[in-house]
N, C-alpha and C. Protein backbone atom coordinates (compact mmCIF):
# COMPACT_ATOMS: atom_id res chain seq x y z
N UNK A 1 59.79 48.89 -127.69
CA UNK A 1 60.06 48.78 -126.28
C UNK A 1 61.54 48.46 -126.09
N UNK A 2 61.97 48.96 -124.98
CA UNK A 2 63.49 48.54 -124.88
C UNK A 2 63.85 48.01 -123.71
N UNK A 3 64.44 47.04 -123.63
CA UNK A 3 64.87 45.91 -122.59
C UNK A 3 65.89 45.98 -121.89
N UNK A 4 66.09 46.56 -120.90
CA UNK A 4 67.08 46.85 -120.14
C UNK A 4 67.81 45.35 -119.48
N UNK A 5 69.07 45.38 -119.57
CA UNK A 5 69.54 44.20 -119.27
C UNK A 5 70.67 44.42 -117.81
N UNK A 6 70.27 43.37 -117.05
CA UNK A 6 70.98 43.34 -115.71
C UNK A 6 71.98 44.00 -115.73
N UNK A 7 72.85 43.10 -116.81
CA UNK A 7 74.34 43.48 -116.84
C UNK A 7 74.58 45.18 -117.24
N UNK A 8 73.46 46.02 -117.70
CA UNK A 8 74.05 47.01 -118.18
C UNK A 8 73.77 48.45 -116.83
N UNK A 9 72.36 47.56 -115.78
CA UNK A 9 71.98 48.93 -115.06
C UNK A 9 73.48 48.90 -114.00
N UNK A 10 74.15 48.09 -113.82
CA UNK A 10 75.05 48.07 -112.67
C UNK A 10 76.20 49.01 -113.51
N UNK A 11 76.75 48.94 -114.59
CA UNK A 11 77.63 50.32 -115.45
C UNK A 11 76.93 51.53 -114.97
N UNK A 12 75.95 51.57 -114.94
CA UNK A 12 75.31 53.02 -114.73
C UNK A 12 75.45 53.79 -113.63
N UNK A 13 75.06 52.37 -112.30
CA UNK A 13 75.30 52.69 -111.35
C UNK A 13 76.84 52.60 -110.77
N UNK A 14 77.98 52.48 -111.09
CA UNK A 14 78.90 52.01 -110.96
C UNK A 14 79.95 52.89 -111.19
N UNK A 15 79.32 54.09 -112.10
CA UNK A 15 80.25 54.91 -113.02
C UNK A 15 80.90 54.65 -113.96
N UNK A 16 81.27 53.72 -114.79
CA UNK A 16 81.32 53.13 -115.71
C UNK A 16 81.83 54.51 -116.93
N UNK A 17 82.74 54.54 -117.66
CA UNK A 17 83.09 55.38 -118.57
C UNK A 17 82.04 55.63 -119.78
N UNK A 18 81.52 56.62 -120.25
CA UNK A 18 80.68 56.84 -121.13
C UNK A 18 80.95 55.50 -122.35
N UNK A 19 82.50 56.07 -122.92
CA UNK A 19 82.47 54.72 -124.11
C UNK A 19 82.07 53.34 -123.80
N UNK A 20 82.29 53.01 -122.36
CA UNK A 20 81.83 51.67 -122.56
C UNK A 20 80.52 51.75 -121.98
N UNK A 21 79.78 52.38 -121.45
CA UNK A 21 78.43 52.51 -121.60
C UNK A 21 77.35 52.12 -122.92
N UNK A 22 78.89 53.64 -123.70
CA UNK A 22 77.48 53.46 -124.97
C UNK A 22 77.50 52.35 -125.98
N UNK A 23 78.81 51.88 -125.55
CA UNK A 23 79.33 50.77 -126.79
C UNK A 23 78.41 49.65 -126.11
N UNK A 24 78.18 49.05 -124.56
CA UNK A 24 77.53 48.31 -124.74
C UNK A 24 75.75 48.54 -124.78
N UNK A 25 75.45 49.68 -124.96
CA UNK A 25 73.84 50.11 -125.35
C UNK A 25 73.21 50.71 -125.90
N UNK A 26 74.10 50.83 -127.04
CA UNK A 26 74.00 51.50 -128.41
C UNK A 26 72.47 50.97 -129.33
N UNK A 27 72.87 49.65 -129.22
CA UNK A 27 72.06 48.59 -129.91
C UNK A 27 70.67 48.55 -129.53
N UNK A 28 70.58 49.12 -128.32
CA UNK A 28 69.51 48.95 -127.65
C UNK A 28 68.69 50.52 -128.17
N UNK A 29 69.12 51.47 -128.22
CA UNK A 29 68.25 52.48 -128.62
C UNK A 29 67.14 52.84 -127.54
N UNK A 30 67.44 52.60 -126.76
CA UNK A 30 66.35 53.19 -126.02
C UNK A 30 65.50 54.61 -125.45
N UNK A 31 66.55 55.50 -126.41
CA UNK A 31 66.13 56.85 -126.52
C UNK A 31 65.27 56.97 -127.34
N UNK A 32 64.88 55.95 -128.45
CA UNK A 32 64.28 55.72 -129.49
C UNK A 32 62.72 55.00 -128.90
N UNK A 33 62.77 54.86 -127.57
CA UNK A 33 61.69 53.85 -127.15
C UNK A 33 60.95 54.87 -126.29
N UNK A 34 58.86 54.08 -126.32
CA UNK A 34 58.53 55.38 -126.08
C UNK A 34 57.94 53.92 -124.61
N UNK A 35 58.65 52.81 -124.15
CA UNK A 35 58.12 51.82 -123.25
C UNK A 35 59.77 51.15 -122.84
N UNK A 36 60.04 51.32 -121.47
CA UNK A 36 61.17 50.69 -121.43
C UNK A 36 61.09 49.80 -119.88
N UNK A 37 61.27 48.66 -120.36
CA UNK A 37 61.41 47.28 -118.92
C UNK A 37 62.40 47.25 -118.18
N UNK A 38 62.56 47.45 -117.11
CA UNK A 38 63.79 47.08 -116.08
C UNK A 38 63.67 46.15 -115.27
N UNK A 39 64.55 45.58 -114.94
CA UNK A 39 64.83 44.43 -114.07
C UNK A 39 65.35 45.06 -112.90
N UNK A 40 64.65 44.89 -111.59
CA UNK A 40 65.53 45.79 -110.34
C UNK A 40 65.56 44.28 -109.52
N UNK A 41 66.59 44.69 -108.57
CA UNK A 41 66.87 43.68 -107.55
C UNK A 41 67.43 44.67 -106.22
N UNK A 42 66.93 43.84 -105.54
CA UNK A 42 66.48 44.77 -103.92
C UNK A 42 67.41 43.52 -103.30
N UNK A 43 68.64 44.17 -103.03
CA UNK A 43 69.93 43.23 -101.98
C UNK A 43 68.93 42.99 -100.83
N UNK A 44 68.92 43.77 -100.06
CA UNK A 44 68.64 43.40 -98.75
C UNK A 44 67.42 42.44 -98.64
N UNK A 45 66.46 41.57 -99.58
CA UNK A 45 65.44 41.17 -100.03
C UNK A 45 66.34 39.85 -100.60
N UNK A 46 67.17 39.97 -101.59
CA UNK A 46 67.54 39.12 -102.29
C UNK A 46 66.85 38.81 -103.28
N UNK A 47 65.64 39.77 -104.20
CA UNK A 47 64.60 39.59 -105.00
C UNK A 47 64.59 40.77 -105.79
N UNK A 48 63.89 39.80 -106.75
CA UNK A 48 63.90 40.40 -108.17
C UNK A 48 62.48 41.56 -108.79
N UNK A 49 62.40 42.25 -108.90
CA UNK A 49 60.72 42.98 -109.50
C UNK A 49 61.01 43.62 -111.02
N UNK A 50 60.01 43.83 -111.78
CA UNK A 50 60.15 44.07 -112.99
C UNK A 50 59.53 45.50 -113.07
N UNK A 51 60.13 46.48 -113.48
CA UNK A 51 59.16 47.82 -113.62
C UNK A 51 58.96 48.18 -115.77
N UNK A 52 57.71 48.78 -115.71
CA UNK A 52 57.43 48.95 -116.80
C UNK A 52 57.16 50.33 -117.21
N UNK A 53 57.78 50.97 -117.32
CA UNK A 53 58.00 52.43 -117.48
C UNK A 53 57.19 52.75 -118.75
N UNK A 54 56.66 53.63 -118.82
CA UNK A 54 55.74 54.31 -120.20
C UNK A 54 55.81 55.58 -120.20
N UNK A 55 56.58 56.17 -120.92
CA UNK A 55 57.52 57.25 -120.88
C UNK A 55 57.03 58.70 -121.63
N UNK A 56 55.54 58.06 -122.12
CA UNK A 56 54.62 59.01 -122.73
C UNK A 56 54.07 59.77 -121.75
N UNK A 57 53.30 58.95 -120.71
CA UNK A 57 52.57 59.03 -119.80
C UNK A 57 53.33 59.17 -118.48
N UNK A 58 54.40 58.74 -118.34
CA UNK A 58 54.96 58.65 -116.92
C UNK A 58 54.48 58.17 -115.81
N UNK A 59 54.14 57.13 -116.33
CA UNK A 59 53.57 55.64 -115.43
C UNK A 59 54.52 54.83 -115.30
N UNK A 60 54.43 54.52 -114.58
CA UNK A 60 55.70 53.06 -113.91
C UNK A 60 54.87 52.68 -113.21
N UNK A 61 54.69 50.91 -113.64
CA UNK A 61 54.53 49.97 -113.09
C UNK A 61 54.72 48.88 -112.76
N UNK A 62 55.08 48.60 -111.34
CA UNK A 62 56.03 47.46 -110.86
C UNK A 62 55.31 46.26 -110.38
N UNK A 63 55.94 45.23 -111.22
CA UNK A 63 55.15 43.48 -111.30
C UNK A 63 56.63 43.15 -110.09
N UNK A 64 55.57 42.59 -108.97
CA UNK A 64 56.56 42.03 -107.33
C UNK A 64 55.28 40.72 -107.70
N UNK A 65 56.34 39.66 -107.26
CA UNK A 65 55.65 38.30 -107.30
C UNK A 65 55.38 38.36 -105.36
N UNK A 66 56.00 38.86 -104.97
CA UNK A 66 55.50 38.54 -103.24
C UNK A 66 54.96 39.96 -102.98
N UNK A 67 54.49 40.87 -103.89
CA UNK A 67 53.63 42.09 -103.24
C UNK A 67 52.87 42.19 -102.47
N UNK A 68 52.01 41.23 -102.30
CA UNK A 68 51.25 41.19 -101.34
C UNK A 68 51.46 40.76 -99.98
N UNK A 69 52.96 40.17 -99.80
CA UNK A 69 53.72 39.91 -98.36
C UNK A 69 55.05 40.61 -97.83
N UNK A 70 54.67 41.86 -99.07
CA UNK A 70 55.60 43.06 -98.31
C UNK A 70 55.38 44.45 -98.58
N UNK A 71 56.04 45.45 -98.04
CA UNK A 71 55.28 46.52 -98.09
C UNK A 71 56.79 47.35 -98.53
N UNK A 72 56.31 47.88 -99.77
CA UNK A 72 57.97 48.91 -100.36
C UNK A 72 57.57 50.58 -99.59
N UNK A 73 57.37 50.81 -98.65
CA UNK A 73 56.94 51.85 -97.71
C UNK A 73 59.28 51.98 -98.05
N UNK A 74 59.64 53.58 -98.03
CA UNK A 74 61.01 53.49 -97.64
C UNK A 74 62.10 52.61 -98.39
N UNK A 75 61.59 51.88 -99.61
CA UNK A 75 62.28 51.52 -100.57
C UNK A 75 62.03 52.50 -102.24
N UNK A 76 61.03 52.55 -102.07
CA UNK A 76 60.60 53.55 -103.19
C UNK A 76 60.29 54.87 -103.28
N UNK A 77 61.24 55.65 -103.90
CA UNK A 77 61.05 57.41 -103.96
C UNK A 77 60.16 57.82 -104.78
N UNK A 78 59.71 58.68 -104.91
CA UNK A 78 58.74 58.78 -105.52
C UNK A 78 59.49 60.62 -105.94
N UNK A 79 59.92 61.14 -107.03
CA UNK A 79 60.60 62.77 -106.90
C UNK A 79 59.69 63.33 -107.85
C-alpha cells in the first residue's frame, strides 16, 4: 500500500518541477502499489477525509468523521 503524504499532494497540485516531484516520491513507489491512501482536505470545510483507493478494482472509499452531518453533493466528481 502506498501512503500519500500531505506535503507531497500540494507539489502535484502546484506544478511543482518533475525532479523535485520525483526526488521527493521516489521512495514511495507507488506505481508499484496495487492500494493507495490519501489524505484530502476540503478549505472551505477546514476538514480532513481519508480516501482509500484500490486500484485493481477502482473503488475509492472515503472515511469523513462528520459524514453523516454533511452532504459532498458538488464537491465530488465522479469522471
Amino acid at each position: 500500500c502506498a501512503i500519500f503524504s500531505t506535503h507531497d499532494l500540494p507539489r502535484i497540485r502546484y506544478k511543482t518541477s518533475d525532479s523535485n516531484l520525483w526526488r521527493n516520491m521516489r521512495r514511495l513507489e507507488y506505481w508499484k502499489r496495487k492500494i493507495w491512501i490519501v489524505p484530502i482536505h476540503i478549505p472551505l470545510e477546514n476538514h480532513w477525509v481519508l480516501a482509500v483507493v484500490y486500484l485493481e478494482t477502482g473503488i475509492i472509499r472515503l472515511f469523513d468523521s462528520l459524514g453523516k452531518s454533511q452532504r459532498w453533493d458538488g464537491i465530488i466528481e465522479v469522471s
